[in-house]
Protein backbone atom coordinates (compact mmCIF):
# COMPACT_ATOMS: atom_id res chain seq x y z
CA UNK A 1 19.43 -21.53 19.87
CA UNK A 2 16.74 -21.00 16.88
CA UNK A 3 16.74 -19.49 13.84
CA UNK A 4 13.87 -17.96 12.05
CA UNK A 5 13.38 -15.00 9.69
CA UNK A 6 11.27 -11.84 10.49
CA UNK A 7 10.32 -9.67 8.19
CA UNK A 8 13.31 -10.43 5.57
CA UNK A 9 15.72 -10.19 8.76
CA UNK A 10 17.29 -13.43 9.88
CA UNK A 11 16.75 -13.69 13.60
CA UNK A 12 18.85 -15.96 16.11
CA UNK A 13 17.28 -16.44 19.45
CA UNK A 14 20.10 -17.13 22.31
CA UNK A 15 18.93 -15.75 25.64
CA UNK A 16 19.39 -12.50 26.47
CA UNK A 17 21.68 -11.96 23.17
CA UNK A 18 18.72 -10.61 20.53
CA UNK A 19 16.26 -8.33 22.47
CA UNK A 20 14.03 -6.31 20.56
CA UNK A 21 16.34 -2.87 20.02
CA UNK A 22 18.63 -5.27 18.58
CA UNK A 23 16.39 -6.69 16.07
CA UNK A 24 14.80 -3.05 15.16
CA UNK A 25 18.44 -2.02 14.28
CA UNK A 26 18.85 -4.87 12.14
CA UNK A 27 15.44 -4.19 10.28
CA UNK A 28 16.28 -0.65 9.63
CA UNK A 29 19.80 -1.27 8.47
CA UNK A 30 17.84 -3.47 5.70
CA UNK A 31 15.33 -1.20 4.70
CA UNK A 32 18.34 1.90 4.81
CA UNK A 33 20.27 -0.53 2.67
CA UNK A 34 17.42 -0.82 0.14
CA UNK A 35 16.80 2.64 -0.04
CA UNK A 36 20.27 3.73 -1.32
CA UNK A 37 20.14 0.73 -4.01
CA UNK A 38 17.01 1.89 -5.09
CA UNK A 39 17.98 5.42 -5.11
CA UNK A 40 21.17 4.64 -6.75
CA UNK A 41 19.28 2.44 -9.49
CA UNK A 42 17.25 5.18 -10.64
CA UNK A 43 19.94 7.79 -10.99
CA UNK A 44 21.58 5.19 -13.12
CA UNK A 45 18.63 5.30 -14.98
CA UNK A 46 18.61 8.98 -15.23
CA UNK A 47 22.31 9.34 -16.38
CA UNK A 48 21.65 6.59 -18.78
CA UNK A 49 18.63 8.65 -20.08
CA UNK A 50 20.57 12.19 -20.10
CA UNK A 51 23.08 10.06 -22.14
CA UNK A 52 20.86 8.56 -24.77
CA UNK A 53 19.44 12.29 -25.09
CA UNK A 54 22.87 13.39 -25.54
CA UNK A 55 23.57 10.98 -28.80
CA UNK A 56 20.15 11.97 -29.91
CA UNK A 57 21.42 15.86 -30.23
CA UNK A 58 18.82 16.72 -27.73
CA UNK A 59 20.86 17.24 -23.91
CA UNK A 60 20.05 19.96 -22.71
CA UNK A 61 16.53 20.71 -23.96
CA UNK A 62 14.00 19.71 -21.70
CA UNK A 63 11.87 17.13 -23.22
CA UNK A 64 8.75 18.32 -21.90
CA UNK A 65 8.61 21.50 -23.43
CA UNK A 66 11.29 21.65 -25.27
CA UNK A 67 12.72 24.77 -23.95
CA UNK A 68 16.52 25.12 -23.42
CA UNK A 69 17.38 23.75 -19.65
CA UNK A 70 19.34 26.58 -18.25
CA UNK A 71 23.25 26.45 -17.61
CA UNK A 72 23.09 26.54 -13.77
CA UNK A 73 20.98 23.88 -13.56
CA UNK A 74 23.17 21.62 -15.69
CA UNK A 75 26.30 22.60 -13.83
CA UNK A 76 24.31 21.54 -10.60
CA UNK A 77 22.84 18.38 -11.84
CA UNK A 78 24.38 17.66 -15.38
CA UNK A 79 21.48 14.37 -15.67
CA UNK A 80 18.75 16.54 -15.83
CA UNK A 81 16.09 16.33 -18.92
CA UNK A 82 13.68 18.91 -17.74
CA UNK A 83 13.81 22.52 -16.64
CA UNK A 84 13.39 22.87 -13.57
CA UNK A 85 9.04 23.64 -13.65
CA UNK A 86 8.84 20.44 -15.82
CA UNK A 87 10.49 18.39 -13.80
CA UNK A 88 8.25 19.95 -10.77
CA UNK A 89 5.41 18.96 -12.50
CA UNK A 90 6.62 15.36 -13.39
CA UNK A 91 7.24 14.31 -9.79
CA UNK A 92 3.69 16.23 -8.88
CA UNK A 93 2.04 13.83 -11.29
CA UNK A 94 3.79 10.81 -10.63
CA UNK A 95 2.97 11.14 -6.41
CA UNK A 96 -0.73 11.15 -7.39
C-alpha cells in the first residue's frame, strides 16, 4: 500500500481498491466542499455589511445610488445593500 497526495486529495493505492472514478469522486467532493465555505464566507460578509449599514442609519438605501431598496426585495433577501440594477451592475463590473 502507498500513500501520496493528488491534487489536495490524499490517495491510497491498494490494488484494485482506488480506481480512477473513485478518486474523481473524492476530488469533487473537495472542490463541492470548498465551494459552500466560500459561498457561505461571503454571505457572512454580506450580513455583516447589511448590519454595519444598519447601525449607520443607512439599511435599506442602496449605497450606490442612494435610492430607497424596495420592500420586496428586502423581504426576499433582507442582506441586500443595493437595488436590484446596482447590484446588477456591481457583479457586471466585478466579472470583468
Amino acid at each position: 500500500m502507498a500513500e501520496r497526495e493528488e491534487f489536495g486529495v490524499r490517495v491510497v493505492d491498494v490494488i484494485g481498491a482506488f480506481d480512477i472514478l473513485d478518486w474523481a469522486n473524492a476530488v469533487e467532493g473537495r472542490d463541492s466542499a470548498m465551494l459552500r465555505a466560500e459561498v457561505l464566507s461571503e454571505n457572512q460578509l454580506q450580513i455583516e455589511h447589511a448590519m454595519q449599514r444598519a447601525v449607520e442609519g443607512q439599511y435599506g438605501w442602496c449605497e450606490d445610488c442612494e435610492r430607497q431598496i424596495p420592500g420586496e426585495r428586502l423581504k426576499v433577501w433582507p442582506e441586500a445593500t443595493r437595488c436590484v440594477e446596482c447590484q446588477r451592475r456591481y457583479e457586471l463590473s466585478a466579472g470583468s
